[in-house]
Every structure is written in structure tokens, then in C-alpha cells.
C-alpha atoms as a PDB file:
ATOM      1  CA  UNK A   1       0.000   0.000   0.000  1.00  0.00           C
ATOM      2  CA  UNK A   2       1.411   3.660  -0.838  1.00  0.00           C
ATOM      3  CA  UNK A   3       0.648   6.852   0.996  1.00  0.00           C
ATOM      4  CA  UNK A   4       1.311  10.002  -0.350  1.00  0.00           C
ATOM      5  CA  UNK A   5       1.809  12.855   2.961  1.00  0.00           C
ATOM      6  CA  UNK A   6       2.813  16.766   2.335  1.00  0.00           C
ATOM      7  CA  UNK A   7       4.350  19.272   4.807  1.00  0.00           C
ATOM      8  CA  UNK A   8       6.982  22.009   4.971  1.00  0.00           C
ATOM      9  CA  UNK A   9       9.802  24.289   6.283  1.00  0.00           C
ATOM     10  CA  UNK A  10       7.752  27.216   7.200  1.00  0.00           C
ATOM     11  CA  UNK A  11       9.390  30.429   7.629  1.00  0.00           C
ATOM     12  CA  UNK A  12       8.659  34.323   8.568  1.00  0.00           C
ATOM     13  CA  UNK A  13      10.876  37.236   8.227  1.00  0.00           C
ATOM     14  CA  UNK A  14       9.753  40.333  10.493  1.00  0.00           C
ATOM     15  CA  UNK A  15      11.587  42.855  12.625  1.00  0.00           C
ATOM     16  CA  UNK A  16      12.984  40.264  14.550  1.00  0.00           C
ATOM     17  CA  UNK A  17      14.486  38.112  11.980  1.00  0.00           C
ATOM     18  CA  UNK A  18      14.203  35.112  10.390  1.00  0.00           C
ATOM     19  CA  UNK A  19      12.457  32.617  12.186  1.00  0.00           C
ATOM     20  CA  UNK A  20      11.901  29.035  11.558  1.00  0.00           C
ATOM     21  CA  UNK A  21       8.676  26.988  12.619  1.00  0.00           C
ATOM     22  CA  UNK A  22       9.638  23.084  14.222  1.00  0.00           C
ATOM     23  CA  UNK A  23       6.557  21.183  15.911  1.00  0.00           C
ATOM     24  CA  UNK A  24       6.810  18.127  18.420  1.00  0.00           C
ATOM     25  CA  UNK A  25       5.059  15.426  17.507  1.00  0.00           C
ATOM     26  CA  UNK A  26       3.127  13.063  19.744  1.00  0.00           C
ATOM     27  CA  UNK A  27       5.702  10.831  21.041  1.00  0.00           C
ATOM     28  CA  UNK A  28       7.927  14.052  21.966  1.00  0.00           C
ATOM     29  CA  UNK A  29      10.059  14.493  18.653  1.00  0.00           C
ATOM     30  CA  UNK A  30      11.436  17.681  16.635  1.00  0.00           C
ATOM     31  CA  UNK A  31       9.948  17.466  13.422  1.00  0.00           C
ATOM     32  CA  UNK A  32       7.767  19.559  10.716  1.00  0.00           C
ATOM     33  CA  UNK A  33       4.535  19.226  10.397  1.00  0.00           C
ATOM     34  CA  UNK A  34       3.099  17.538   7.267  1.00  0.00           C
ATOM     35  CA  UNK A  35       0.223  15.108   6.729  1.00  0.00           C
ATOM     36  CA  UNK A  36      -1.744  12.247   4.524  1.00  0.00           C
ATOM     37  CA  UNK A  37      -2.626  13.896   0.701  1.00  0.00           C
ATOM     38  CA  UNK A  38      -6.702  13.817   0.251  1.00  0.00           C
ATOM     39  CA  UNK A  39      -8.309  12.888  -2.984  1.00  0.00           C
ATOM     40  CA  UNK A  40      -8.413  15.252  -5.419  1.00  0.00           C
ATOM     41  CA  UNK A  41      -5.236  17.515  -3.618  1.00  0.00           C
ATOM     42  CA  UNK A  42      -1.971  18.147  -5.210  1.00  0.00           C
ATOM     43  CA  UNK A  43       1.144  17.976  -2.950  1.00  0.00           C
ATOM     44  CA  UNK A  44       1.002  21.682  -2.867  1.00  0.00           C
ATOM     45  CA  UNK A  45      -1.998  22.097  -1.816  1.00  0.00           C
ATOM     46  CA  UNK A  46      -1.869  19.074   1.159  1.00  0.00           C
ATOM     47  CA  UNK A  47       0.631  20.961   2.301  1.00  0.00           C
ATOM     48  CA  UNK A  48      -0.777  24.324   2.990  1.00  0.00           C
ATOM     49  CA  UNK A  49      -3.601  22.705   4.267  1.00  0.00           C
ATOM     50  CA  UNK A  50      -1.653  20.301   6.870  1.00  0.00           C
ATOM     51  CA  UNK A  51       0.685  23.343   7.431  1.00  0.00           C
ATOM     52  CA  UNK A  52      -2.555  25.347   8.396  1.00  0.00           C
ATOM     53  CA  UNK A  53      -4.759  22.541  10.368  1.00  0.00           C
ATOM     54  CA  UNK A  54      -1.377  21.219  12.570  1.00  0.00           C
ATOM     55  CA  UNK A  55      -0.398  24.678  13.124  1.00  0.00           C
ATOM     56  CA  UNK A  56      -2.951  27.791  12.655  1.00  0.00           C
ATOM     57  CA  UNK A  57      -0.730  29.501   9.813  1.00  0.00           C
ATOM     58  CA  UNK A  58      -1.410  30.232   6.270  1.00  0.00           C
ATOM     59  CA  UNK A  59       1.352  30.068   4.016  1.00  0.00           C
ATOM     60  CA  UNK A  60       2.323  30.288   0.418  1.00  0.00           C
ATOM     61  CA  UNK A  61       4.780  27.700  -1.376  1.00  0.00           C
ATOM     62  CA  UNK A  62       8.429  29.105  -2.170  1.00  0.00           C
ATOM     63  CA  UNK A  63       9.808  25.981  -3.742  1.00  0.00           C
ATOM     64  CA  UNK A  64      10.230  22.630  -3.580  1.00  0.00           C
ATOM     65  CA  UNK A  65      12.761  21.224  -1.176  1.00  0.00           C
ATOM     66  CA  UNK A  66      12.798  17.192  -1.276  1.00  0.00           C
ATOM     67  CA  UNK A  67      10.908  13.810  -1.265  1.00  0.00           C
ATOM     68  CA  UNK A  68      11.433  11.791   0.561  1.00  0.00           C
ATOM     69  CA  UNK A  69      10.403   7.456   1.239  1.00  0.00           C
ATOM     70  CA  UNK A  70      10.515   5.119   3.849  1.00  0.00           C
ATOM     71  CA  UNK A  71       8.344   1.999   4.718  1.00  0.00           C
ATOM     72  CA  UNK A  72       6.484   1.497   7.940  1.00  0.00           C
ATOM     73  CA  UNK A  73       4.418  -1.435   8.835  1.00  0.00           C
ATOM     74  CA  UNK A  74       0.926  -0.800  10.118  1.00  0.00           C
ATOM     75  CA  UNK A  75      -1.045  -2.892  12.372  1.00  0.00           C
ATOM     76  CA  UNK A  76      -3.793  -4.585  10.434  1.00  0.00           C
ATOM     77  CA  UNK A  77      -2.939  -3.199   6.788  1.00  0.00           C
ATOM     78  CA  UNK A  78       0.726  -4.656   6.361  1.00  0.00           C
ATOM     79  CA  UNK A  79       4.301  -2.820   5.079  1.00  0.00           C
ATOM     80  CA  UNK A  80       3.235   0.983   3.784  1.00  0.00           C
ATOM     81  CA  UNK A  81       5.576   2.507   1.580  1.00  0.00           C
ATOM     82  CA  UNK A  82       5.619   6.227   2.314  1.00  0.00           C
ATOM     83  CA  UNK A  83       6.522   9.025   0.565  1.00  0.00           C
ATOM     84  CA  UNK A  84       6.380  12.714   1.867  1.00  0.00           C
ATOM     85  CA  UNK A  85       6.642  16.127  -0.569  1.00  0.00           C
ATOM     86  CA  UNK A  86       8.360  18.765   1.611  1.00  0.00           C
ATOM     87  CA  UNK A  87       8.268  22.253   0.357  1.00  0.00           C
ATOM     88  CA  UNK A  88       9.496  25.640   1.646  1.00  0.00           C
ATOM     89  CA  UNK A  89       6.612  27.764   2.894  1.00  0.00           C
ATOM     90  CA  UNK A  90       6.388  31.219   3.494  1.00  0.00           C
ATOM     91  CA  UNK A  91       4.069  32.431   6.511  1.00  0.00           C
ATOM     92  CA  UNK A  92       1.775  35.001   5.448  1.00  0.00           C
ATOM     93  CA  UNK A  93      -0.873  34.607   7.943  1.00  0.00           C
ATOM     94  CA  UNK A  94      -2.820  33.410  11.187  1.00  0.00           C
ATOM     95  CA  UNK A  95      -1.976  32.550  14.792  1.00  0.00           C
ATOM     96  CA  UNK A  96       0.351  30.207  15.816  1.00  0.00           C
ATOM     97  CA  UNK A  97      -1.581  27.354  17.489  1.00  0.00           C
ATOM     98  CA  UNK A  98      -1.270  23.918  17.956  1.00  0.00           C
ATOM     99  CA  UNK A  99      -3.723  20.950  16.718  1.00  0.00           C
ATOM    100  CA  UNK A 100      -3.526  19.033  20.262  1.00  0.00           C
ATOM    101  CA  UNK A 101      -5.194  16.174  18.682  1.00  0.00           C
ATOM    102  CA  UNK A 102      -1.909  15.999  15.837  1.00  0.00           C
ATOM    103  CA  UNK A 103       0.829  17.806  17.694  1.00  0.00           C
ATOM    104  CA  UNK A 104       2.293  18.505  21.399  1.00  0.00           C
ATOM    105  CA  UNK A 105       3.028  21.915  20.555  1.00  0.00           C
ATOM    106  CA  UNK A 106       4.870  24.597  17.557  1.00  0.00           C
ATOM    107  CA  UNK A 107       7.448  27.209  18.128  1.00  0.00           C
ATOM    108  CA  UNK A 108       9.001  30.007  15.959  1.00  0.00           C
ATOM    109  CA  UNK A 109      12.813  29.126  16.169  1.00  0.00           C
ATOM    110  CA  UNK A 110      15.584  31.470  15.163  1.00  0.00           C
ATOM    111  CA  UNK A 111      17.189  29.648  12.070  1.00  0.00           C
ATOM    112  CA  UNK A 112      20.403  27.945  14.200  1.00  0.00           C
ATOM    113  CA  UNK A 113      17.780  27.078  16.944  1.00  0.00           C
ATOM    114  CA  UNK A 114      15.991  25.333  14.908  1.00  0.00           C
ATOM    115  CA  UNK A 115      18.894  23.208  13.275  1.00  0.00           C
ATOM    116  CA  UNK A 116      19.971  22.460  16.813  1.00  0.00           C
ATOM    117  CA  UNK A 117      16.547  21.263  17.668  1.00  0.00           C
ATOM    118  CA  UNK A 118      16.577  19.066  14.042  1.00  0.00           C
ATOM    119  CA  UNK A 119      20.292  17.406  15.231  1.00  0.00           C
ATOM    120  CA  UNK A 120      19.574  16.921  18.636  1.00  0.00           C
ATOM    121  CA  UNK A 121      15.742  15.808  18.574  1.00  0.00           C
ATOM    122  CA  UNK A 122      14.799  15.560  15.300  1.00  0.00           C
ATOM    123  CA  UNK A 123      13.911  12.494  13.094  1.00  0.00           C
ATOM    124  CA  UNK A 124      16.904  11.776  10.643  1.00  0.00           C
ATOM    125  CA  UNK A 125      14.939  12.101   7.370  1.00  0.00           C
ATOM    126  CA  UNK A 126      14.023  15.496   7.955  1.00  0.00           C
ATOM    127  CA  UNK A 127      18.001  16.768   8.223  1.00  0.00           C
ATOM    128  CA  UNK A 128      18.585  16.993   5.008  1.00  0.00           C
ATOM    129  CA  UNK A 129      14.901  19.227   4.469  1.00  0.00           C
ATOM    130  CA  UNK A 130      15.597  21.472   7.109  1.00  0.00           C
ATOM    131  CA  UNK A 131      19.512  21.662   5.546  1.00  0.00           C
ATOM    132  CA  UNK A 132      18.200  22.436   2.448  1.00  0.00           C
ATOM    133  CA  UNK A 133      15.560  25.327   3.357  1.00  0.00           C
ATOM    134  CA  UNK A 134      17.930  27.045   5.364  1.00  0.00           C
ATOM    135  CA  UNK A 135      20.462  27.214   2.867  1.00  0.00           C
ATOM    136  CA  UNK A 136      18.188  28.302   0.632  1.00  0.00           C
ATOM    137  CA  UNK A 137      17.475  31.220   3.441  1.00  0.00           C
ATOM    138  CA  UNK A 138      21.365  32.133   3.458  1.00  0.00           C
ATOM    139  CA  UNK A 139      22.341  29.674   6.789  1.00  0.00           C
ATOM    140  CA  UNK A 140      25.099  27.303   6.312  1.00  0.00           C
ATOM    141  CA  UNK A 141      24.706  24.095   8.988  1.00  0.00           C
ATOM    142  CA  UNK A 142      26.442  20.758   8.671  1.00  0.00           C
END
């Protein structure tokens, strides 16, 4: 069985900088949120919308960052081969909030905040996303 999911690097600029938006998941991780693609959705648009229901902000698509795929194997329903569209997003809107029933909670990060979050707590397939947005944003990490 395959399972398309969508999410992002979301991102703000305002008088205080650059800042980066991470999410913990349910079982305590650093991550970003994304979620499961509905019918009739383009990655794009799964995106905004996970983006916006996990976390309370509207955003706009800058790019494309990566795809990525791993397997899983779900109780019931066998091996699931994943594979997650990760864009960068640009905040535009809305109130940072979040979805208790999805998330344990979303912070605005500055940029090397964030990437210390990603190495220290993160999941592993998400360093080379969060690498690749904030280069794109003018940060070097390794």
C-alpha cells in the first residue's frame, strides 16, 4: 500500500528576523509538520492545508525542497511505503496554534535554533529538508 503525505519548512521574516517553525510530535520528537494527501489535492496544496490545520498559519509555497520514502508497517494493513513532498513555505498569515489532537506543541525558532533542535531531537529524514531550506534562506549548517 502507498501513501502520499505533504508538509513544509515554514518560515517568517519580520523585525525580529528570520524565524523558523519546528513542531513536536506526539511521542515528543522535533519534526515539521506535514500530513496524509486527500483525494483530489496536489502535494502543494496538502501541504498548505496540513501546514494550516497542525499549526494555525497560512502560508504560500516558495519551492520545492525534497521527497522523501521510507516503509512502515501498520497494524492490520501490512508494510506501507511512504513518501512525503516537503516544500518551503512562506508564513503570510494566522496565529500560531497547535492541533492538540496531531501535535504537542509549535514554536518560531531562530534559524540555528531550529537546526539544533533538528540534530539533537529531530527524526533523521528530515536533516537533510531542514539543511536544504535554510540554505536556501542564506544559513550554512552541517
Amino acid at each position: 500500500m502507498k501513501e502520499i503525505s505533504a508538509g513544509g519548512v515554514v518560515y517568517q521574516k519580520n523585525d525580529q528576523g528570520l524565524k523558523i517553525q519546528m513542531i513536536q510530535d506526539r511521542y515528543g520528537k522535533i519534526t515539521l509538520p506535514k500530513g496524509k494527501m486527500e483525494p483530489g489535492e496536489t502535494v502543494e496544496q496538502t501541504a498548505l492545508r496540513e501546514i494550516f490545520e497542525e499549526t494555525g498559519i497560512v502560508g504560500t509555497v516558495v519551492k520545492p525542497l525534497e521527497m522523501i520514502r521510507y516503509q512502515f508497517s501498520l497494524t492490520g494493513v501490512g508494510m506501507i511505503d511512504k513518501e512525503v513532498h516537503y516544500f518551503l513555505i512562506e508564513a503570510k498569515s494566522g496565529e500560531l496554534q497547535a492541533q492538540v489532537e496531531e501535535i504537542r506543541g509549535v514554536e518560531w525558532l531562530k534559524p540555528m535554533d531550529a537546526w539544533h533542535q533538528q540534530k539533537h531531537s529531530g527524526y533523521g529524514n528530515n536533516y537533510s529538508v531542514l539543511k536544504k531550506a535554510l540554505h536556501y534562506l542564506g544559513y550554512e549548517v552541517n
